[in-house]
PDB file of N, CA and C in Angstrom:
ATOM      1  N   UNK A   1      55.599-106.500-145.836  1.00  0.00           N
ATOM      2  CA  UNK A   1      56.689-105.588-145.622  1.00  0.00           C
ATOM      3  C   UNK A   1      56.493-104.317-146.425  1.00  0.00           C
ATOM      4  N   UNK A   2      55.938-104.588-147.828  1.00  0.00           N
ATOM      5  CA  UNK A   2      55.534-103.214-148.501  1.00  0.00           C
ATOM      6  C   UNK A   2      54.976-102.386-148.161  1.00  0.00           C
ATOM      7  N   UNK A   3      53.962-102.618-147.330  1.00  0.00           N
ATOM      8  CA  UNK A   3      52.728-102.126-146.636  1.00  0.00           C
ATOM      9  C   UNK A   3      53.207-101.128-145.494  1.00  0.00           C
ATOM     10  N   UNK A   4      54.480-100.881-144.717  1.00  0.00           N
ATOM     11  CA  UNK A   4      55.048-100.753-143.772  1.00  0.00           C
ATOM     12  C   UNK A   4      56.402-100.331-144.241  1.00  0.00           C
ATOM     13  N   UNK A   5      56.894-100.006-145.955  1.00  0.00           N
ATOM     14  CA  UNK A   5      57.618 -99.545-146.176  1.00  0.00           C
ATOM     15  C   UNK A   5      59.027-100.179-145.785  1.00  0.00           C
ATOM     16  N   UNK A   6      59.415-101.298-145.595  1.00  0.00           N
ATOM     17  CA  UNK A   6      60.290-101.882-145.434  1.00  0.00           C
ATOM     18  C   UNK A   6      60.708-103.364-146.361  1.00  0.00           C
ATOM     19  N   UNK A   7      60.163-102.711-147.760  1.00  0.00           N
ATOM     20  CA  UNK A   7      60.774-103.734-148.436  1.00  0.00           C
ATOM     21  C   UNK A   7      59.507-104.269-149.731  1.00  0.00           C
ATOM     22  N   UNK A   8      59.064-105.654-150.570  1.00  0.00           N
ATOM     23  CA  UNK A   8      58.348-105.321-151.200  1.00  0.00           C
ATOM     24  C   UNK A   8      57.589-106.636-151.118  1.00  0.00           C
ATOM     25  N   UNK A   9      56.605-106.555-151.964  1.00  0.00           N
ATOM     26  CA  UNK A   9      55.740-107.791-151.976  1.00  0.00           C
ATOM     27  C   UNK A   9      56.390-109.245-152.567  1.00  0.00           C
ATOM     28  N   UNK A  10      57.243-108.713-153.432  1.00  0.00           N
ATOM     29  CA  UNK A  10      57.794-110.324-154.173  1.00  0.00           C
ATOM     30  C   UNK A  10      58.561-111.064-152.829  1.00  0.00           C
ATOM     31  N   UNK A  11      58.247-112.208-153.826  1.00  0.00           N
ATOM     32  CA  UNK A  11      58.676-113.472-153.144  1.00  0.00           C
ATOM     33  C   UNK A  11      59.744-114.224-153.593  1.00  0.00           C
ATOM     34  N   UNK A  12      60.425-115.424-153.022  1.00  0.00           N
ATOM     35  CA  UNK A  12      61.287-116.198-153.872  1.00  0.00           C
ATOM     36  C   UNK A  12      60.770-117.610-154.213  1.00  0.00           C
ATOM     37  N   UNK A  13      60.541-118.361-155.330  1.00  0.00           N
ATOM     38  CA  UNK A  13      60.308-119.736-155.009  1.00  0.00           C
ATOM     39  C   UNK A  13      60.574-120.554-154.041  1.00  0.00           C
ATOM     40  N   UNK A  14      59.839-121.150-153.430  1.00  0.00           N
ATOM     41  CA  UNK A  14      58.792-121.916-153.717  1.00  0.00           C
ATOM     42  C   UNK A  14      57.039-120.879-153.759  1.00  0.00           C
ATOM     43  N   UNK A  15      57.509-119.756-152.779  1.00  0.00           N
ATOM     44  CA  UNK A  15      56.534-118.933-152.526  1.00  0.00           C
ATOM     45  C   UNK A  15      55.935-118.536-153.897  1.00  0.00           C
ATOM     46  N   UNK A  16      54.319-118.189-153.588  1.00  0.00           N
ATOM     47  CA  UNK A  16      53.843-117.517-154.703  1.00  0.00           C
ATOM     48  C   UNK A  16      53.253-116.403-154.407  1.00  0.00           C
ATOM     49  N   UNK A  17      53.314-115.247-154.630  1.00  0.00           N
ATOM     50  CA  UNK A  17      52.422-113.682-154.963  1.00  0.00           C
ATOM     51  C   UNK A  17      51.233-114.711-154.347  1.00  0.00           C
ATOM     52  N   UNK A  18      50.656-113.187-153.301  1.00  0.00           N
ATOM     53  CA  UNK A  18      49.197-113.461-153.548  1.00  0.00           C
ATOM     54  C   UNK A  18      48.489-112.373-154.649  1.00  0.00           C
ATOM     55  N   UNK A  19      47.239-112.728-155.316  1.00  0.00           N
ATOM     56  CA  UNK A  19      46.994-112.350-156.738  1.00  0.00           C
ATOM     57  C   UNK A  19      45.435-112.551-156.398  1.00  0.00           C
ATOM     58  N   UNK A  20      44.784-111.350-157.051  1.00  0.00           N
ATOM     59  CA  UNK A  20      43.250-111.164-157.135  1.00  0.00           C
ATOM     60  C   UNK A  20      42.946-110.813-155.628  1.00  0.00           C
ATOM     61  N   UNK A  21      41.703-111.547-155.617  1.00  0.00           N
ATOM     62  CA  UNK A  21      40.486-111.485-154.324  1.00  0.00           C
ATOM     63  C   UNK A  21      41.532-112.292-152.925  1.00  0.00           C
ATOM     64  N   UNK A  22      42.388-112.840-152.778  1.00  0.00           N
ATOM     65  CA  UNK A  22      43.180-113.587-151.643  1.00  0.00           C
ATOM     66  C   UNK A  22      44.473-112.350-151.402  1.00  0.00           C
ATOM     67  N   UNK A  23      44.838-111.509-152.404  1.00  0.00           N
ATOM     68  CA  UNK A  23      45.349-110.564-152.326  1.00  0.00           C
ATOM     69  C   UNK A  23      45.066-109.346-151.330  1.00  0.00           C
ATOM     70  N   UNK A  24      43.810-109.021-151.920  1.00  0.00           N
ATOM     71  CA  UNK A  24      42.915-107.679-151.650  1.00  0.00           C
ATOM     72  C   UNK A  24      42.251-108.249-149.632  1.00  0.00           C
ATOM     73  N   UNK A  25      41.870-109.587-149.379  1.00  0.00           N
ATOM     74  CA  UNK A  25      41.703-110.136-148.032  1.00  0.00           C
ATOM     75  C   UNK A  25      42.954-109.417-147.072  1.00  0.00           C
ATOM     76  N   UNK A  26      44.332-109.844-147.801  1.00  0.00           N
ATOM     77  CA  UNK A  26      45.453-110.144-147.010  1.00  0.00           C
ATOM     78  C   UNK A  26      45.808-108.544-146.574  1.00  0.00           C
ATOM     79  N   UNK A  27      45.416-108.057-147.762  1.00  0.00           N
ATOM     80  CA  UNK A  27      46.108-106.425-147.476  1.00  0.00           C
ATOM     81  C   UNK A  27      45.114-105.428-146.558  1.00  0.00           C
ATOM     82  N   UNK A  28      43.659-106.014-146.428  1.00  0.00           N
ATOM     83  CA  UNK A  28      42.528-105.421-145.684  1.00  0.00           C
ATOM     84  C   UNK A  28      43.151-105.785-144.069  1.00  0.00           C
ATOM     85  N   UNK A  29      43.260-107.040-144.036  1.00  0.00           N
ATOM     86  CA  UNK A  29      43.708-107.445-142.989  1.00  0.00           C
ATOM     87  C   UNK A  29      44.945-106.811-142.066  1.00  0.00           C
ATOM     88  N   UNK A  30      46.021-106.666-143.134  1.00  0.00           N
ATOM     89  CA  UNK A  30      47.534-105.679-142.544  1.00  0.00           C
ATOM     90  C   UNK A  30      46.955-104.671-142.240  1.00  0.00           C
ATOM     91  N   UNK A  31      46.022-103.990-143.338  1.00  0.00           N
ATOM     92  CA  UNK A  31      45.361-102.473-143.028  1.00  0.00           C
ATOM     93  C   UNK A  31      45.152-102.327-141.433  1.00  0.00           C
ATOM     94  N   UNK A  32      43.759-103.116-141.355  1.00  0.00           N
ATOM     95  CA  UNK A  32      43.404-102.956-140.356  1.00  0.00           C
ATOM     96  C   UNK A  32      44.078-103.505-139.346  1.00  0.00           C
ATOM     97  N   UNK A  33      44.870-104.098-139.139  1.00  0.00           N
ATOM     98  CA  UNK A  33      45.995-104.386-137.703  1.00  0.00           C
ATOM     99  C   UNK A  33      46.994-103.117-137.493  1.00  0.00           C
ATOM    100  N   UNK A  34      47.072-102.480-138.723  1.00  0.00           N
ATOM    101  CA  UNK A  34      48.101-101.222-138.460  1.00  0.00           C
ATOM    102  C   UNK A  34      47.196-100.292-137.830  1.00  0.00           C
ATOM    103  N   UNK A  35      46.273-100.249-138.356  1.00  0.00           N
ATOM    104  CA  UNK A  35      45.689 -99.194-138.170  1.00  0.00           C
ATOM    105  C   UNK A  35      45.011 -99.087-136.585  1.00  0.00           C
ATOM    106  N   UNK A  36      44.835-100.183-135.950  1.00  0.00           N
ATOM    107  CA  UNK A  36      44.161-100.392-134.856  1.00  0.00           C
ATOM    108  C   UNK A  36      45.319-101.290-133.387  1.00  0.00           C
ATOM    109  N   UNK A  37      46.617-101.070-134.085  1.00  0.00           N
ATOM    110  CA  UNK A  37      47.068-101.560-133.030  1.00  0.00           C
ATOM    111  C   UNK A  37      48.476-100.358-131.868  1.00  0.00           C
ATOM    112  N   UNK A  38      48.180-100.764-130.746  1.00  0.00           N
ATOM    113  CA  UNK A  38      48.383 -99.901-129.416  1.00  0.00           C
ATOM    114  C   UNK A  38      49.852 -99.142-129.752  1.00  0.00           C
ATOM    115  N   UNK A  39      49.626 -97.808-129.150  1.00  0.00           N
ATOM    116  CA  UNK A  39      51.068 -96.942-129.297  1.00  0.00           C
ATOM    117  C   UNK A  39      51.873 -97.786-128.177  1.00  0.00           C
ATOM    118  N   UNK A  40      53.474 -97.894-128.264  1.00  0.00           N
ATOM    119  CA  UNK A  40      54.376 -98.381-127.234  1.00  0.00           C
ATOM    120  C   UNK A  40      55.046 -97.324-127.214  1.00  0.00           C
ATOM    121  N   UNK A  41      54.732 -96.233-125.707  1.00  0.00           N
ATOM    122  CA  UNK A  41      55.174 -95.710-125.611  1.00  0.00           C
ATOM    123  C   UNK A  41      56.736 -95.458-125.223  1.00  0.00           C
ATOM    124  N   UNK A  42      57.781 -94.810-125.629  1.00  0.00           N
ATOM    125  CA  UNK A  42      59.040 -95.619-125.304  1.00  0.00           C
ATOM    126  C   UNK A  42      60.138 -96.509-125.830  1.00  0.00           C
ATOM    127  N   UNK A  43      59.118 -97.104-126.680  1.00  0.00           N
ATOM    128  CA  UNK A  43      59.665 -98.273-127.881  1.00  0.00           C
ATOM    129  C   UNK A  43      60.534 -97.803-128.935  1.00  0.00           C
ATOM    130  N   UNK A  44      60.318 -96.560-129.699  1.00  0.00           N
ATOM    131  CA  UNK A  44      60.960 -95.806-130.662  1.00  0.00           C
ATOM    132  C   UNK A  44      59.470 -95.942-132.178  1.00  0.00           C
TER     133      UNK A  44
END
């Protein structure tokens, strides 16, 4: 949600932060889906 400006990375228990190298995967990953996915034209 941080990533997209709608809010932040923390979590509530039971959940945990992702932290280090499983971190840096997860956020490459959002990157690149934002970055590569289709305009809806119409949508808002």
């Amino acid at each position: 949600q941080q990533e997209v400006g709608m809010g932040s990375e923390r979590v509530r228990p039971p959940r945990l932060e992702l932290v280090g190298e499983e971190r840096d995967r997860a956020l490459a990953i959002i990157r690149e889906a934002l970055s590569t996915r289709p305009e809806l034209a119409g949508l808002g």
